[in-house]
N, C-alpha and C. Protein backbone atom coordinates (compact mmCIF):
# COMPACT_ATOMS: atom_id res chain seq x y z
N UNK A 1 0.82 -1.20 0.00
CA UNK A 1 0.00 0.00 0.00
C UNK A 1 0.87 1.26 0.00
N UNK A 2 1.98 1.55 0.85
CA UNK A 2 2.60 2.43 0.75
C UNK A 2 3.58 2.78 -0.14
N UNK A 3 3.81 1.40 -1.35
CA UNK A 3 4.35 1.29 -2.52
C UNK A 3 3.51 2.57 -3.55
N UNK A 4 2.29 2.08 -3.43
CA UNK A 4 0.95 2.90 -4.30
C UNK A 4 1.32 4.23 -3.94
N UNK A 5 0.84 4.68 -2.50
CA UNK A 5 1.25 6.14 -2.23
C UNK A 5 2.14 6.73 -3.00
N UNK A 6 3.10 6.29 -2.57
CA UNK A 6 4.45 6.73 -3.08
C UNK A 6 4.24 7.18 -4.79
N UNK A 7 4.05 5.69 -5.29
CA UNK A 7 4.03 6.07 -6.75
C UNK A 7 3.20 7.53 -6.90
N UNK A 8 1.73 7.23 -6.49
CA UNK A 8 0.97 8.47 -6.75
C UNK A 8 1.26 9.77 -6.73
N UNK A 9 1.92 9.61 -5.52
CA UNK A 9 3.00 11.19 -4.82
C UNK A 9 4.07 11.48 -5.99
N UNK A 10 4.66 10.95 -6.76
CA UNK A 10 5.61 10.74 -7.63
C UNK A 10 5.03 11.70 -8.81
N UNK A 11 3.96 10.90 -8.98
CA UNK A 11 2.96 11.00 -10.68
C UNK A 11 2.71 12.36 -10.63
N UNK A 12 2.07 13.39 -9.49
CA UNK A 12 2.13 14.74 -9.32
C UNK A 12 2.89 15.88 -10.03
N UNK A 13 4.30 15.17 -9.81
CA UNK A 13 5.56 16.72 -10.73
C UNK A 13 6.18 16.02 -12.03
N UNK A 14 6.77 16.60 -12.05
CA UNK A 14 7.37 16.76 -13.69
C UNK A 14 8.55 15.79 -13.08
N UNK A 15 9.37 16.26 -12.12
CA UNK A 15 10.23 16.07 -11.48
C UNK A 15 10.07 14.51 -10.88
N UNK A 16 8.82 14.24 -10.46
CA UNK A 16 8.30 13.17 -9.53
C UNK A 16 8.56 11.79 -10.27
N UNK A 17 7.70 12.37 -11.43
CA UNK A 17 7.51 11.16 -12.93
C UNK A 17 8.76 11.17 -13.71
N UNK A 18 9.67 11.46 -13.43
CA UNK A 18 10.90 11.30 -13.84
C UNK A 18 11.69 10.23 -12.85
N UNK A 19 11.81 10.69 -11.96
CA UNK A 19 12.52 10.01 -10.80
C UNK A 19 11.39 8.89 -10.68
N UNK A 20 10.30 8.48 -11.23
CA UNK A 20 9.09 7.30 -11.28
C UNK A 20 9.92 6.71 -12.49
N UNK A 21 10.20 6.99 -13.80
CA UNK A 21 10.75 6.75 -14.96
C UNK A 21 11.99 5.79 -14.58
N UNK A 22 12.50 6.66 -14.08
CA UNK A 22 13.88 5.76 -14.08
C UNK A 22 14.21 4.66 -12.91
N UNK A 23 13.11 4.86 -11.61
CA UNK A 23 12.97 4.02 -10.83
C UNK A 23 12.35 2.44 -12.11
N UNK A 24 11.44 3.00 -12.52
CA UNK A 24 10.71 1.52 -13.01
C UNK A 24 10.73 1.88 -14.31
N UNK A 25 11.96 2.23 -14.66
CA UNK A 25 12.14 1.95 -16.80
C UNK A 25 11.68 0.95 -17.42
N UNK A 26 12.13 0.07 -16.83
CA UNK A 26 12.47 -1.51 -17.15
C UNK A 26 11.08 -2.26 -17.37
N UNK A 27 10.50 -2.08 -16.67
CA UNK A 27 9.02 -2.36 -16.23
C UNK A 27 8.15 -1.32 -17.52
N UNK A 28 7.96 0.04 -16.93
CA UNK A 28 7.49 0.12 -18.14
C UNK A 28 7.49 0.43 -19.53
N UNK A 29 9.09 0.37 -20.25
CA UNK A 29 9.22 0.12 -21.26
C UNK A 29 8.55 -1.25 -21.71
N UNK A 30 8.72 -2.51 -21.00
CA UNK A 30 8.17 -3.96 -20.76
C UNK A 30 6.88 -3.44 -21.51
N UNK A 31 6.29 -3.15 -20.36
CA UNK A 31 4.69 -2.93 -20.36
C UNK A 31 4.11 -2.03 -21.85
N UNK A 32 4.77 -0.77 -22.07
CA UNK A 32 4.28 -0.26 -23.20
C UNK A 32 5.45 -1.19 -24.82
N UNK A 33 6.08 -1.82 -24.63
CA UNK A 33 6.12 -2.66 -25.90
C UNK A 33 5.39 -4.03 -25.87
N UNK A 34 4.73 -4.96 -24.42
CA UNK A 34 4.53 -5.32 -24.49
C UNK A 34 3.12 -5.31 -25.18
N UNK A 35 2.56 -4.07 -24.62
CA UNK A 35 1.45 -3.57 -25.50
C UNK A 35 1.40 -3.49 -26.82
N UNK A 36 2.48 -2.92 -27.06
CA UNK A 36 2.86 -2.90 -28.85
C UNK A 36 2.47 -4.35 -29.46
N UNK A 37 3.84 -5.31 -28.22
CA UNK A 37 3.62 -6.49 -29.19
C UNK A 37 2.56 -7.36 -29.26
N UNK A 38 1.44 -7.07 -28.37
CA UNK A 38 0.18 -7.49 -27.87
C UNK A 38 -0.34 -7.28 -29.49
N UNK A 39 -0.91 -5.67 -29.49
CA UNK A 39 -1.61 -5.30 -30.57
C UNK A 39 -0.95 -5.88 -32.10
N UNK A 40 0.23 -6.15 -31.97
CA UNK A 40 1.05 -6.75 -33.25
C UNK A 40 0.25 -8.07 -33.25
N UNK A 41 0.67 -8.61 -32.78
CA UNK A 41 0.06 -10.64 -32.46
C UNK A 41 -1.51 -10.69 -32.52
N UNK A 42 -2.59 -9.60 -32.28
CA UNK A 42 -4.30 -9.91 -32.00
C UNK A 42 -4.47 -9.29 -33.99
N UNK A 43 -3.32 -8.55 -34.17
CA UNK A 43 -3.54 -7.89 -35.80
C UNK A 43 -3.22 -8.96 -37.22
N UNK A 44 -1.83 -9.30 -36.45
CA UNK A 44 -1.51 -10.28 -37.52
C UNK A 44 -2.31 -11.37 -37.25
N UNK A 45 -3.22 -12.06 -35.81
CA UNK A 45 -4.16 -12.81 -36.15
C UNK A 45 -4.83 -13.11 -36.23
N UNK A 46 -5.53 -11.93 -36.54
CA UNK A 46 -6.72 -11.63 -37.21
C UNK A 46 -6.53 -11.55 -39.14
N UNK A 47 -5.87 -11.15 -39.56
CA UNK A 47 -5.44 -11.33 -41.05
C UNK A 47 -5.15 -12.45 -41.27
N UNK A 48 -4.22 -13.59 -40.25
CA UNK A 48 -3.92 -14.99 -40.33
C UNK A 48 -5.38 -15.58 -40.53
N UNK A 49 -6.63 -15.17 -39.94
CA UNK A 49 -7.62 -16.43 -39.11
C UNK A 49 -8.64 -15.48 -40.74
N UNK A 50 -8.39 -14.90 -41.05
CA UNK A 50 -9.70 -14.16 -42.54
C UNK A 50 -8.71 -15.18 -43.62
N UNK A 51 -7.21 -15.15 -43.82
CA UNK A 51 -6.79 -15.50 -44.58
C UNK A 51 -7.01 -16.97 -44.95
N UNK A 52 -6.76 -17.64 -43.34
CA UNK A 52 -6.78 -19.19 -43.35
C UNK A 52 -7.84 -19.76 -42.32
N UNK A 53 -9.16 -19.57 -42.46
CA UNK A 53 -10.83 -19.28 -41.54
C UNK A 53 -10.40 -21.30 -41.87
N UNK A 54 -10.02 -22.11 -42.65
CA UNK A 54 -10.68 -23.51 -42.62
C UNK A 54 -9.29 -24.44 -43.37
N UNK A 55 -9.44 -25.54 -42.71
CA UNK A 55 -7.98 -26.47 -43.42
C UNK A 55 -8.39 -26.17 -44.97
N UNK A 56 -9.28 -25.86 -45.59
CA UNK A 56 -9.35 -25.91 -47.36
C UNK A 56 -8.70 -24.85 -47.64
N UNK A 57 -9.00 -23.77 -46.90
CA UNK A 57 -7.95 -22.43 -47.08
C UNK A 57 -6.37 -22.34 -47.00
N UNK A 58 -5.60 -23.78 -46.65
CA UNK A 58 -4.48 -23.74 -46.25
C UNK A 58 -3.90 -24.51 -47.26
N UNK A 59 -2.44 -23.93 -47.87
CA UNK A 59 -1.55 -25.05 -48.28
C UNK A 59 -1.34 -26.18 -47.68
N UNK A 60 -1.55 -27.15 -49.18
CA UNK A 60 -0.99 -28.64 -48.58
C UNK A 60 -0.14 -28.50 -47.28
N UNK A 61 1.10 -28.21 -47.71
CA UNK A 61 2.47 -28.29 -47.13
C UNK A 61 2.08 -28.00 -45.36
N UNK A 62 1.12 -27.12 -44.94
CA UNK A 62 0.82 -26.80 -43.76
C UNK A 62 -0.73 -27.62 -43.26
N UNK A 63 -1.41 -28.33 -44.12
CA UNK A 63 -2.56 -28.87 -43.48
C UNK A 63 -2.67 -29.37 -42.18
N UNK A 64 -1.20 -29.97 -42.05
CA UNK A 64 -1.31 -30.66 -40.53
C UNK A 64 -0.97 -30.36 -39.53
N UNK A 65 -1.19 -29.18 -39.75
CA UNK A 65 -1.57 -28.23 -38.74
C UNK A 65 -2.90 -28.24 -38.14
N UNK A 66 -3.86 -28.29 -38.93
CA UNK A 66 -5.39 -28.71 -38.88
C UNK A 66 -5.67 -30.09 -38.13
N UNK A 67 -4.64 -30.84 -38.48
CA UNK A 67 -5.00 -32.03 -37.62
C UNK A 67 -4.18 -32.39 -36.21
N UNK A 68 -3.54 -31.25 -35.79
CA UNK A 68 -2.97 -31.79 -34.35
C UNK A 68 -4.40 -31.48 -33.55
N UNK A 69 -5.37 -31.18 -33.52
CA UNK A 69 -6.26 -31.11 -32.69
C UNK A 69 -7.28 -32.06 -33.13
N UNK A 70 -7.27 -33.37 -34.12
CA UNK A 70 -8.24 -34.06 -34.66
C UNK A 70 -8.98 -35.06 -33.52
N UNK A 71 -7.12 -35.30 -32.69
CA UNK A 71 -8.00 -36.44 -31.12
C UNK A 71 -8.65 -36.03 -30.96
N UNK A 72 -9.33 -34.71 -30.51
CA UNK A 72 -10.71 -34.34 -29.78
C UNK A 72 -11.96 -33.93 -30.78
N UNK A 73 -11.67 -34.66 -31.92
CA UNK A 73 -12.59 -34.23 -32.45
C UNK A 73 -12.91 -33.12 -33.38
N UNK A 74 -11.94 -32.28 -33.54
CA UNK A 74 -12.00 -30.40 -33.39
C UNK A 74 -11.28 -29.91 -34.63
N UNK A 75 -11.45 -29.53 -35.33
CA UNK A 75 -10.22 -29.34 -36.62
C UNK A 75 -10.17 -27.79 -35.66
N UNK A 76 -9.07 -27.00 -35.73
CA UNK A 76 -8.65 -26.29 -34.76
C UNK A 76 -8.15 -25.13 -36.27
N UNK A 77 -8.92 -23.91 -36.22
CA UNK A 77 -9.08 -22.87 -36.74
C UNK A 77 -8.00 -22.11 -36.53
N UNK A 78 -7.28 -22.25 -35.15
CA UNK A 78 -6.87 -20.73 -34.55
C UNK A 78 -5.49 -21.03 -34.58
N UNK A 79 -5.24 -22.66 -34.47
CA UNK A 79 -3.61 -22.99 -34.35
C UNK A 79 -2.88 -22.78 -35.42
N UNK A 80 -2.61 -22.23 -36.52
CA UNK A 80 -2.13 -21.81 -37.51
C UNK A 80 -2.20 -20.57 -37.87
N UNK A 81 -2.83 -19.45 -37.26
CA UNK A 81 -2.79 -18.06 -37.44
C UNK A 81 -2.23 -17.88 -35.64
N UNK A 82 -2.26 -18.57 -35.33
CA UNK A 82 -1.74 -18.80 -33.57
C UNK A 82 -0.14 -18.45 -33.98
N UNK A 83 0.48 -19.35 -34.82
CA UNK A 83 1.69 -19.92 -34.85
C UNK A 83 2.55 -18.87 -35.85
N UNK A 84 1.58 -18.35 -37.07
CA UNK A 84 2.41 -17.23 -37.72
C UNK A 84 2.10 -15.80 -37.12
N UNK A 85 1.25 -15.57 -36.26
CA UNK A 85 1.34 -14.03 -35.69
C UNK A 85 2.22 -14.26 -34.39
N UNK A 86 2.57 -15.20 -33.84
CA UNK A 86 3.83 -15.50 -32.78
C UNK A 86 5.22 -15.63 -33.55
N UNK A 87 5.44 -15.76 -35.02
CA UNK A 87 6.35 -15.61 -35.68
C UNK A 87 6.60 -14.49 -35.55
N UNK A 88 5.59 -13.14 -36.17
CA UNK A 88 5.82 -11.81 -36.37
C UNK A 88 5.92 -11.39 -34.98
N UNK A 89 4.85 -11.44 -34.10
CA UNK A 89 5.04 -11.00 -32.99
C UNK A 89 6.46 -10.84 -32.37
N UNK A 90 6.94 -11.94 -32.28
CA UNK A 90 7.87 -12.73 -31.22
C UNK A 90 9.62 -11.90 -31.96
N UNK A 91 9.14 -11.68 -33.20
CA UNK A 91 10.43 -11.09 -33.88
C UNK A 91 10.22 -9.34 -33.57
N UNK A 92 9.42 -9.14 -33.31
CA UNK A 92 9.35 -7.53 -33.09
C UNK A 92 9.72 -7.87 -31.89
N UNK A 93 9.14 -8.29 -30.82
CA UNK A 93 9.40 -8.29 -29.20
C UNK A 93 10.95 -8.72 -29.23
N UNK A 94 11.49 -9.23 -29.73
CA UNK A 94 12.73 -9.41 -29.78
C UNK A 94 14.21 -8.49 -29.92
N UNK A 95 13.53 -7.51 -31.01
CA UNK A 95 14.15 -6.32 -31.45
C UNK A 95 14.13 -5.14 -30.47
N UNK A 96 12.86 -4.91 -29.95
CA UNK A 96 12.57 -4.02 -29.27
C UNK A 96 12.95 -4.58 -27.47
N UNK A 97 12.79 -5.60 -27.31
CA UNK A 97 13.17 -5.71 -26.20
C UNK A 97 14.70 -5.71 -26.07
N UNK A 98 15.38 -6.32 -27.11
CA UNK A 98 16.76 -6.45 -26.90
C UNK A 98 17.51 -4.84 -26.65
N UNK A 99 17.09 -3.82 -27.87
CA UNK A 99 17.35 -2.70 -27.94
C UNK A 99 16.52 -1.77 -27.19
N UNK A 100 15.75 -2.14 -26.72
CA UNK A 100 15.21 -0.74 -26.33
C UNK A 100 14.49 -1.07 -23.98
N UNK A 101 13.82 -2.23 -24.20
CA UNK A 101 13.36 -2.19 -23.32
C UNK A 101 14.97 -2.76 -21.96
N UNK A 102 15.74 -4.35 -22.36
CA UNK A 102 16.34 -4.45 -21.19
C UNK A 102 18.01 -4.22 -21.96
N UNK A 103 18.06 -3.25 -22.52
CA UNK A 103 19.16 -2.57 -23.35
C UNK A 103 20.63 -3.68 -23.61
N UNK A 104 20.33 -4.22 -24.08
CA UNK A 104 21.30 -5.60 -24.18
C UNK A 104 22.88 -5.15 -24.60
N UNK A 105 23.70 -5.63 -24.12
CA UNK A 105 25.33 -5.09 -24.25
C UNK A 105 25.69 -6.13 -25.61
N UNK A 106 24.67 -7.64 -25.49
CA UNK A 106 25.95 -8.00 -26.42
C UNK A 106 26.25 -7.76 -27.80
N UNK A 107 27.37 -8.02 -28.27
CA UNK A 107 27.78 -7.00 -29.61
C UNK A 107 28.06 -8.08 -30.69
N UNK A 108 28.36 -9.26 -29.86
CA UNK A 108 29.40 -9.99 -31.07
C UNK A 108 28.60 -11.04 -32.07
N UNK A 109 28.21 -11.16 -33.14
CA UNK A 109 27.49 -12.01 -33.28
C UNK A 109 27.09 -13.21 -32.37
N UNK A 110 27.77 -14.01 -32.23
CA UNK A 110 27.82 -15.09 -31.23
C UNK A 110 26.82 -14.73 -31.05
N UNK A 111 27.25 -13.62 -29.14
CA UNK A 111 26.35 -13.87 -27.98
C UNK A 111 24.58 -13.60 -28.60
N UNK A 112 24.98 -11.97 -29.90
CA UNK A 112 23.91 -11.79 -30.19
C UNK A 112 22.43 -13.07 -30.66
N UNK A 113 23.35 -14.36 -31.07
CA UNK A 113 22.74 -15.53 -31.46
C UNK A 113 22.24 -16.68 -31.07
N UNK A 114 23.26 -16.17 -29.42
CA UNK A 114 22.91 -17.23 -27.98
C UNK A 114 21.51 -16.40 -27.75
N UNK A 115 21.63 -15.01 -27.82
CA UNK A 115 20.36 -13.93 -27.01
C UNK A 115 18.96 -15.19 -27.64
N UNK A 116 19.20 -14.79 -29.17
CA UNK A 116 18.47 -14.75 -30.01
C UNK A 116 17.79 -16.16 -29.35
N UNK A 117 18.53 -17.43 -29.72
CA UNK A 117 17.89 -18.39 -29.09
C UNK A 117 17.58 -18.73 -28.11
N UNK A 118 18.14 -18.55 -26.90
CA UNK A 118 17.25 -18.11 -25.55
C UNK A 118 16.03 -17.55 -25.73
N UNK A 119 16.00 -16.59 -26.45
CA UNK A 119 14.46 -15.91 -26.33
C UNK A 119 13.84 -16.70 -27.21
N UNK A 120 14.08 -17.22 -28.33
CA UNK A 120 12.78 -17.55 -28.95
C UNK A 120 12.29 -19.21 -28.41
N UNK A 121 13.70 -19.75 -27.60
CA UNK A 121 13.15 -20.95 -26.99
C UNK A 121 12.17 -20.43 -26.05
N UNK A 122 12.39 -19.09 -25.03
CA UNK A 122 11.11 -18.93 -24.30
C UNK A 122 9.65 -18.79 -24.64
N UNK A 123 9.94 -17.76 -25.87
CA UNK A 123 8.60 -17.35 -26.18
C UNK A 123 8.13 -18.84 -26.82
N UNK A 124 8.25 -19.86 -27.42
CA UNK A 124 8.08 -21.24 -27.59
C UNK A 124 7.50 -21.87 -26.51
N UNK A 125 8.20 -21.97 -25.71
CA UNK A 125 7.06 -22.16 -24.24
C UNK A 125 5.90 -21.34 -23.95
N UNK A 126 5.39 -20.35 -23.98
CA UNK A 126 4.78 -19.53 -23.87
C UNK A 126 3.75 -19.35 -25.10
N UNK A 127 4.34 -19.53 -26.34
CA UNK A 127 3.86 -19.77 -27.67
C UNK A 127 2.62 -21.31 -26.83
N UNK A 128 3.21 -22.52 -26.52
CA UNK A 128 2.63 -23.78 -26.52
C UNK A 128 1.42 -22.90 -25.35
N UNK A 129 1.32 -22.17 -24.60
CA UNK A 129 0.60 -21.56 -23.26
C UNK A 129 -0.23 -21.01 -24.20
N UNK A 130 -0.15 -20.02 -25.30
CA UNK A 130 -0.73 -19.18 -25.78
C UNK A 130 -1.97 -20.35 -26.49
N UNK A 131 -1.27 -21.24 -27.21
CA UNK A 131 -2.05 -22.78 -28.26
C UNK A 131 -3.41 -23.29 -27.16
N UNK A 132 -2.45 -23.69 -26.22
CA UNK A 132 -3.23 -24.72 -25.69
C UNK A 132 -4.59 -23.61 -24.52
N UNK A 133 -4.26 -22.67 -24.73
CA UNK A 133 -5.76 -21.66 -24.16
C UNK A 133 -6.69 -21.43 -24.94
N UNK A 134 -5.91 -20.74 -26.61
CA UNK A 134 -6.77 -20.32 -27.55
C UNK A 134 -7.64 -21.46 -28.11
N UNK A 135 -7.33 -22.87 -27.70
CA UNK A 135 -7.73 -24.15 -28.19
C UNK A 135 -8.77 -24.30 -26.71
N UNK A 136 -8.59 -24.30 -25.82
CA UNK A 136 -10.06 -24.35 -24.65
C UNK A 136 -10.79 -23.25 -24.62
N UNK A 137 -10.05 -22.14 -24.98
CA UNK A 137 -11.24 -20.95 -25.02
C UNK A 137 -12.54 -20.47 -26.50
N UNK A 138 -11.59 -21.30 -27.57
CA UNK A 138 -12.38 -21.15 -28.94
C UNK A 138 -12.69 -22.11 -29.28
N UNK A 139 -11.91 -23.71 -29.51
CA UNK A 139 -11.99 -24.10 -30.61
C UNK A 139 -12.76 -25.67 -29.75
N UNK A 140 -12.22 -25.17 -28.20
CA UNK A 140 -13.21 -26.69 -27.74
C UNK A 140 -14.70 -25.96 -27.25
N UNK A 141 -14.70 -24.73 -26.88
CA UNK A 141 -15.84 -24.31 -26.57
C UNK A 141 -17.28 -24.09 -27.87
N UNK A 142 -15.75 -23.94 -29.36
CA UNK A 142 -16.93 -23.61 -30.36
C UNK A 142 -17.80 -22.66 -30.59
N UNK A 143 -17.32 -21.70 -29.97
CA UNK A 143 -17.99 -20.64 -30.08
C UNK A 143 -16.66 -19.36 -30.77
N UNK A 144 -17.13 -19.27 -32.26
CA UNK A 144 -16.58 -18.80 -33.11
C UNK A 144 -16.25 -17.35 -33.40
N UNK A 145 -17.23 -16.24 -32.87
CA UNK A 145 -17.12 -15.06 -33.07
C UNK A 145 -16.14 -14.76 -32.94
N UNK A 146 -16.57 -13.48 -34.02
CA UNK A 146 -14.94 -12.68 -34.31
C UNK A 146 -14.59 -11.73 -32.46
N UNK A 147 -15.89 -11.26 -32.04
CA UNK A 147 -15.32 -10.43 -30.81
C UNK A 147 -14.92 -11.29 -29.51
N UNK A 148 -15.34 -12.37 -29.63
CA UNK A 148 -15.02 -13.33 -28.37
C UNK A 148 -13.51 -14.04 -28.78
N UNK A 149 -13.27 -14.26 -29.92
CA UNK A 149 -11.95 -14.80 -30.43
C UNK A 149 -11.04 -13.64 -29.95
N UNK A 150 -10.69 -12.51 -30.75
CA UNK A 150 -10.52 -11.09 -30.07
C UNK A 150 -10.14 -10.68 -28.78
N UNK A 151 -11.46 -11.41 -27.72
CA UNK A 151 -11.09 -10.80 -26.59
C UNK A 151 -10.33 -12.28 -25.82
N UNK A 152 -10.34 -13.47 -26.34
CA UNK A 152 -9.73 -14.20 -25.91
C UNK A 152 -8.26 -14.30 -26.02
N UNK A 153 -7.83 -14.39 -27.18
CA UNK A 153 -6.44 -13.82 -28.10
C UNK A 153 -5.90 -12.45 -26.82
N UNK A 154 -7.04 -11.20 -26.64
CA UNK A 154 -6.36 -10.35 -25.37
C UNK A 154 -6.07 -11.03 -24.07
N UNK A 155 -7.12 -11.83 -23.61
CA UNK A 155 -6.72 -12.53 -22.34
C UNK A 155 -5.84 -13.21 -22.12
N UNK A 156 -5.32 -14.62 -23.37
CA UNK A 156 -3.89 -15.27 -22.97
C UNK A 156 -3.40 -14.01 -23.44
N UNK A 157 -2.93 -13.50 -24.22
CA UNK A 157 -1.92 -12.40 -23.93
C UNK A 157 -1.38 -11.49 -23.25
N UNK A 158 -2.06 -11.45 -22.08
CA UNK A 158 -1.99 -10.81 -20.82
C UNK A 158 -1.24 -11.95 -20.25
N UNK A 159 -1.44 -13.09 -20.08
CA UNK A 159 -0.73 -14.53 -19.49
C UNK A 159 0.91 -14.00 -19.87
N UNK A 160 0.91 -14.13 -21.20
CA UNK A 160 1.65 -14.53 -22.43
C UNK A 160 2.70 -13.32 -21.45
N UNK A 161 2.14 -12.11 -21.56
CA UNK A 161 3.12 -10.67 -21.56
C UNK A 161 4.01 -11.26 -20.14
N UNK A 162 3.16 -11.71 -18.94
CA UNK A 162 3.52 -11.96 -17.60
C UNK A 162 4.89 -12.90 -17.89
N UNK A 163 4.26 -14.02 -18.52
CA UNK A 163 5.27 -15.22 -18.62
C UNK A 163 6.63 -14.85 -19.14
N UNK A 164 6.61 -14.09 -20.54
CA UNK A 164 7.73 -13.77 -21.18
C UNK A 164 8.31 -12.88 -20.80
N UNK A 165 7.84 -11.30 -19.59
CA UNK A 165 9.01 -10.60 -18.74
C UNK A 165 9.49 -11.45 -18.06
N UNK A 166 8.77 -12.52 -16.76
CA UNK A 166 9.98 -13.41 -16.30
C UNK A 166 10.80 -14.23 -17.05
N UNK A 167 10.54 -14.47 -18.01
CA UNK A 167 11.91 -15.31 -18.60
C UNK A 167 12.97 -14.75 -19.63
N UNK A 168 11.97 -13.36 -20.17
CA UNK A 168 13.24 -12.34 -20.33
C UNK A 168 14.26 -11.87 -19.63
N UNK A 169 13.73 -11.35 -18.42
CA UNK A 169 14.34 -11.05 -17.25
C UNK A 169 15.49 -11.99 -16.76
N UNK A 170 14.93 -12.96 -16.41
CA UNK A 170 15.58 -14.02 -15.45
C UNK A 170 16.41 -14.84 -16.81
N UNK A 171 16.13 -15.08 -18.03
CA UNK A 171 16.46 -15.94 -18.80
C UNK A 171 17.77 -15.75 -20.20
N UNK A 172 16.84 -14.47 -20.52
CA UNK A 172 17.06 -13.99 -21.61
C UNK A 172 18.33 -13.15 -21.69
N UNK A 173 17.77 -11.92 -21.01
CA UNK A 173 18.67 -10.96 -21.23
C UNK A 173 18.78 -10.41 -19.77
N UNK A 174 19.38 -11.37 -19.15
CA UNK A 174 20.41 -11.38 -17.99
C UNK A 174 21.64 -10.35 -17.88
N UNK A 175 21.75 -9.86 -17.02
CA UNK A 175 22.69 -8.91 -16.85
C UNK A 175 23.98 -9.75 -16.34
N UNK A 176 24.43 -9.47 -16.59
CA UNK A 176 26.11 -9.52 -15.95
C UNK A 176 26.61 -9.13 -15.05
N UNK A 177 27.09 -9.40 -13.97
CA UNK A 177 27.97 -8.98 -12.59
C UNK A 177 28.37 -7.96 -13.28
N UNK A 178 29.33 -7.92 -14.10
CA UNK A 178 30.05 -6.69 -14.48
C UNK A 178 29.12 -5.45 -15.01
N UNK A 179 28.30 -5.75 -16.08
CA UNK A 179 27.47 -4.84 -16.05
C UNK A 179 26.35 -4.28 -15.26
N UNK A 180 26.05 -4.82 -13.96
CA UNK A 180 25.41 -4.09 -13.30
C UNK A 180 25.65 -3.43 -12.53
């Protein structure tokens, strides 16, 4: 509670919300790209799910995609516009987080390529979190609308944002003894 105060007391001056800024950068740079990359991922899949609405709409080469959800019955609509707006997504959040939100030192290709795969093994975990919700919230419930798909796609992504600062944080783009 006296965390809150404080902040509030802060938010008041020019001066206040500065010294708020740089107390919690980290956080909310997080928070306003995570937003970004939120609105990136519900956009691109929404153009994914008009583009590819039914397995007839999909290249051969990707149909079976349509059928990892066949055990239950379910040809699964959402897992394939799931999987390419976490492509786009996951490559913007990547850029922007590396550069901008937890300001990453490394320079050399290499490490830049260790970063790289660390993060996208996380968001992969988190990716399977994002699948296996949008699949109980749409595709086993069956209830298809565009605004309930929408607001579901917002809800794991709120999960999604939580999951991937801790393993950015803790995982990803780890600081260094020396650099801190």
């Amino acid at each position: 509670m006296q965390r809150f105060k404080e902040i509030f007391f802060l938010m008041k001056t020019k001066d206040g919300r500065r010294e708020l800024f740089g107390k919690y950068r980290e956080i909310i740079m997080y928070l306003i790209f995570g937003i970004a990359t939120t609105i990136v991922s519900i956009l691109s899949y929404a153009v994914f799910r008009m583009v590819f609405p039914n397995a007839g709409s999909v290249p051969n080469r990707l149909k079976w995609i349509f059928t990892l959800t066949s055990r239950f019955g379910i040809e699964s609509g959402t897992v394939l516009p799931n999987i390419l707006s976490w492509m786009i997504a996951s490559t913007f959040a990547f850029v922007t987080n590396r550069l901008i939100v937890f300001g990453s030192e490394s320079k050399t290709p290499t490490k830049i390529i260790l970063e790289a795969l660390r993060f996208y093994a996380s968001r992969i975990s988190t990716l399977f979190v994002d699948i296996v919700l949008m699949f109980l919230l749409v595709d086993l419930t069956g209830f298809h609308a565009v605004w309930y798909e929408i607001f579901a796609k917002i809800f794991t992504n709120i999960i999604v944002i939580i999951l991937n600062y801790i393993f950015s944080k803790i995982f990803v783009f780890r600081k260094t003894k020396k650099s801190e």
